[in-house]
C-alpha atoms as a PDB file:
ATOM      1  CA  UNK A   1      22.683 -82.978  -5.859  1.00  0.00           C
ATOM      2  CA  UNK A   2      25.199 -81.003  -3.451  1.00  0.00           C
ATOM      3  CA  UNK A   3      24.596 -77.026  -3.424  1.00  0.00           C
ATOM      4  CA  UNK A   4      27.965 -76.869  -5.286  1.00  0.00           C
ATOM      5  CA  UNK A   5      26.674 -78.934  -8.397  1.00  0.00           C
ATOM      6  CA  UNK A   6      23.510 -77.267  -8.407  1.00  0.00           C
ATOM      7  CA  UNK A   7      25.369 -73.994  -8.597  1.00  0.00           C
ATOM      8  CA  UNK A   8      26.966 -75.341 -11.508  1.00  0.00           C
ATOM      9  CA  UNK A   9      24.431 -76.271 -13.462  1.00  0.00           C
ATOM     10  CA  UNK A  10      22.673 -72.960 -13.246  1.00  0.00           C
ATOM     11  CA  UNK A  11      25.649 -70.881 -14.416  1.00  0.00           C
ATOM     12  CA  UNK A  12      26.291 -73.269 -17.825  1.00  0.00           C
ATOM     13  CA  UNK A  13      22.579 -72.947 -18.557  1.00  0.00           C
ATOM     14  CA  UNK A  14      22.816 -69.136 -18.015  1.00  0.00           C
ATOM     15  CA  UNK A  15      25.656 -69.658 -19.957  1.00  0.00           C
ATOM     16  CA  UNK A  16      24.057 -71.154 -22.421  1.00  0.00           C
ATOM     17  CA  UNK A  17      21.308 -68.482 -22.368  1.00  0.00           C
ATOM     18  CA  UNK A  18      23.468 -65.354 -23.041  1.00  0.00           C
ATOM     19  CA  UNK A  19      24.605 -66.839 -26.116  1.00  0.00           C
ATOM     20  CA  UNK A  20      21.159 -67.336 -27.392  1.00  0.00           C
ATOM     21  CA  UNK A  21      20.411 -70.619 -26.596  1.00  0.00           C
ATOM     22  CA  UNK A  22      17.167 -71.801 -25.493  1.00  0.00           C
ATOM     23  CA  UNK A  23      17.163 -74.476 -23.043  1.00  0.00           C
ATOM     24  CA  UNK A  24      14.392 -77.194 -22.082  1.00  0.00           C
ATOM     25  CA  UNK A  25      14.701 -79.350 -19.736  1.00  0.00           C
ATOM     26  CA  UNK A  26      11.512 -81.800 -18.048  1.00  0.00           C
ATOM     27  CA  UNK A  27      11.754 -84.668 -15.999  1.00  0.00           C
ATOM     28  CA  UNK A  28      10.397 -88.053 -17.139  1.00  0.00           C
ATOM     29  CA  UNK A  29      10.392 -90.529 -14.439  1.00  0.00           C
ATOM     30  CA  UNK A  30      13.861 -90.764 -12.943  1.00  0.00           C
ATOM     31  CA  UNK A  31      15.263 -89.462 -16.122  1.00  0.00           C
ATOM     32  CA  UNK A  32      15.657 -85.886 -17.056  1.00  0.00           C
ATOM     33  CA  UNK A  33      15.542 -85.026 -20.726  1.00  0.00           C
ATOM     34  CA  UNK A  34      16.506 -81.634 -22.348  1.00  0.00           C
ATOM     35  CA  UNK A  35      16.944 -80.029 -25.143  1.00  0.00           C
ATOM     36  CA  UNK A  36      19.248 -76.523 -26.345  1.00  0.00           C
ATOM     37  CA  UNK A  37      18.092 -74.957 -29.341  1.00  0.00           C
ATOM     38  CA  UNK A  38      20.193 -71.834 -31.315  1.00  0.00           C
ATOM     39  CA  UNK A  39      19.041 -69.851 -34.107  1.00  0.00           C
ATOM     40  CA  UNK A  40      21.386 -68.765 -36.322  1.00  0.00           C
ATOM     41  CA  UNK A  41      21.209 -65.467 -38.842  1.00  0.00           C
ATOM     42  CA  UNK A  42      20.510 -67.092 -41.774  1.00  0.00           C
ATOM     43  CA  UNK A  43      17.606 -69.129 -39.988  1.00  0.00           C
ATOM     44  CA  UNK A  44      19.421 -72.235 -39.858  1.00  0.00           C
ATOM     45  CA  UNK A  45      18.397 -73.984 -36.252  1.00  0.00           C
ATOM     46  CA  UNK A  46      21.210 -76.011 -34.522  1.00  0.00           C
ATOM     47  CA  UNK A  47      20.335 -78.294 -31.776  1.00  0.00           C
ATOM     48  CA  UNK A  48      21.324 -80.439 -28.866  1.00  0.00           C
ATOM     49  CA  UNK A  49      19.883 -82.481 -26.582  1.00  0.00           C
ATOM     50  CA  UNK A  50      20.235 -85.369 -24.245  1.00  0.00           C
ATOM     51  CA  UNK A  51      18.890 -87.397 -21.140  1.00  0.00           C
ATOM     52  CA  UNK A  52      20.657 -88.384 -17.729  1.00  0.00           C
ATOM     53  CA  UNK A  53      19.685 -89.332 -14.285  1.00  0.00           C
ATOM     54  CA  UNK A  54      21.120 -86.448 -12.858  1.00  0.00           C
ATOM     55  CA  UNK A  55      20.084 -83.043 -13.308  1.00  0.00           C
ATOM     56  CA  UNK A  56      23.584 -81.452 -13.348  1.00  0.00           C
ATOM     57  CA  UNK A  57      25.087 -84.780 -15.945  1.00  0.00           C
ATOM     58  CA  UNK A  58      22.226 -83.243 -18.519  1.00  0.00           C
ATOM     59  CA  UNK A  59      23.244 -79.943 -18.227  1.00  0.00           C
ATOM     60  CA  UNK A  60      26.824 -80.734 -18.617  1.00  0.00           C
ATOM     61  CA  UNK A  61      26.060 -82.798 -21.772  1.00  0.00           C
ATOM     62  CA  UNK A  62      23.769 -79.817 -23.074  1.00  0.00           C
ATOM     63  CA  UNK A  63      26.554 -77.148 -22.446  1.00  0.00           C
ATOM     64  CA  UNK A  64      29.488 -79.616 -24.115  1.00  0.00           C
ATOM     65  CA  UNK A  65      27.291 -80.379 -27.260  1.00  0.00           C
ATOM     66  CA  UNK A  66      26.552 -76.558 -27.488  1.00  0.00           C
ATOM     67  CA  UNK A  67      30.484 -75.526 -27.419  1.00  0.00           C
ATOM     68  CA  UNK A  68      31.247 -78.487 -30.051  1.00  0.00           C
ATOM     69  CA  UNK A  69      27.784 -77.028 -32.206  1.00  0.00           C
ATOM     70  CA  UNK A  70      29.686 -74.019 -32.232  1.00  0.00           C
ATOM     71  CA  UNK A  71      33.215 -75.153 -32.421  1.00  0.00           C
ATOM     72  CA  UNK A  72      32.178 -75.746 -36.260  1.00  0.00           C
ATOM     73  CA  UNK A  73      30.822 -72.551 -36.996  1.00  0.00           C
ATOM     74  CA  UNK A  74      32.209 -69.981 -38.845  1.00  0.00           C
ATOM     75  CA  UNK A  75      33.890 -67.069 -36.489  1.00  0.00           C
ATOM     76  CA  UNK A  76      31.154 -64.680 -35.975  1.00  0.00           C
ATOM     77  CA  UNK A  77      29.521 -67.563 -33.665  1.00  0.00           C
ATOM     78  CA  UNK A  78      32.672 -67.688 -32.173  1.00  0.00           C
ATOM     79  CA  UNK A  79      32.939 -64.365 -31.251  1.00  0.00           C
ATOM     80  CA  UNK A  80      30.055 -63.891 -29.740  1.00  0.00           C
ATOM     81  CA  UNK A  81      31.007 -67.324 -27.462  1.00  0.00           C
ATOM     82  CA  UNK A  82      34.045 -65.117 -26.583  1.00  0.00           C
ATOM     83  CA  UNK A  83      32.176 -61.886 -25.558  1.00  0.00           C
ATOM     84  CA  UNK A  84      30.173 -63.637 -23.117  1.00  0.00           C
END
């Protein structure tokens, strides 16, 4: 993974982070595996997750399935996506 891509992956998951996601991520073999978890107010829990070969394809996925999580939600959720 180029510096570049690295540097990339570490913003979305900061990203990700700011908007109160939490974010796990493990390796298994030559597979990583992760998983983004919000809490919403009323206690509901949405989550994504996902598994690549490359560290920087997971975070991707993570981040995308976040923003379309979201995408759904009413516009409170929305704003605070905005904020950040």
């Amino acid at each position: 993974m180029s510096t570049t891509a690295d540097g990339n992956g570490i913003i979305l998951l900061d990203w990700l982070r700011l908007v109160g996601w939490t974010v796990e991520i493990d390796r298994e073999g030559d597979a990583w595996i992760g998983v983004a978890r919000h809490v919403e107010a009323e206690g509901a829990e949405a989550r994504v997750g996902g598994c690549a070969t490359a560290l920087t394809r997971l975070v991707w996925d993570l981040f995308i399935g976040a923003v379309e999580r979201l995408e759904g939600r009413d516009e409170a959720l929305r704003a605070t996506l905005r904020a950040a």
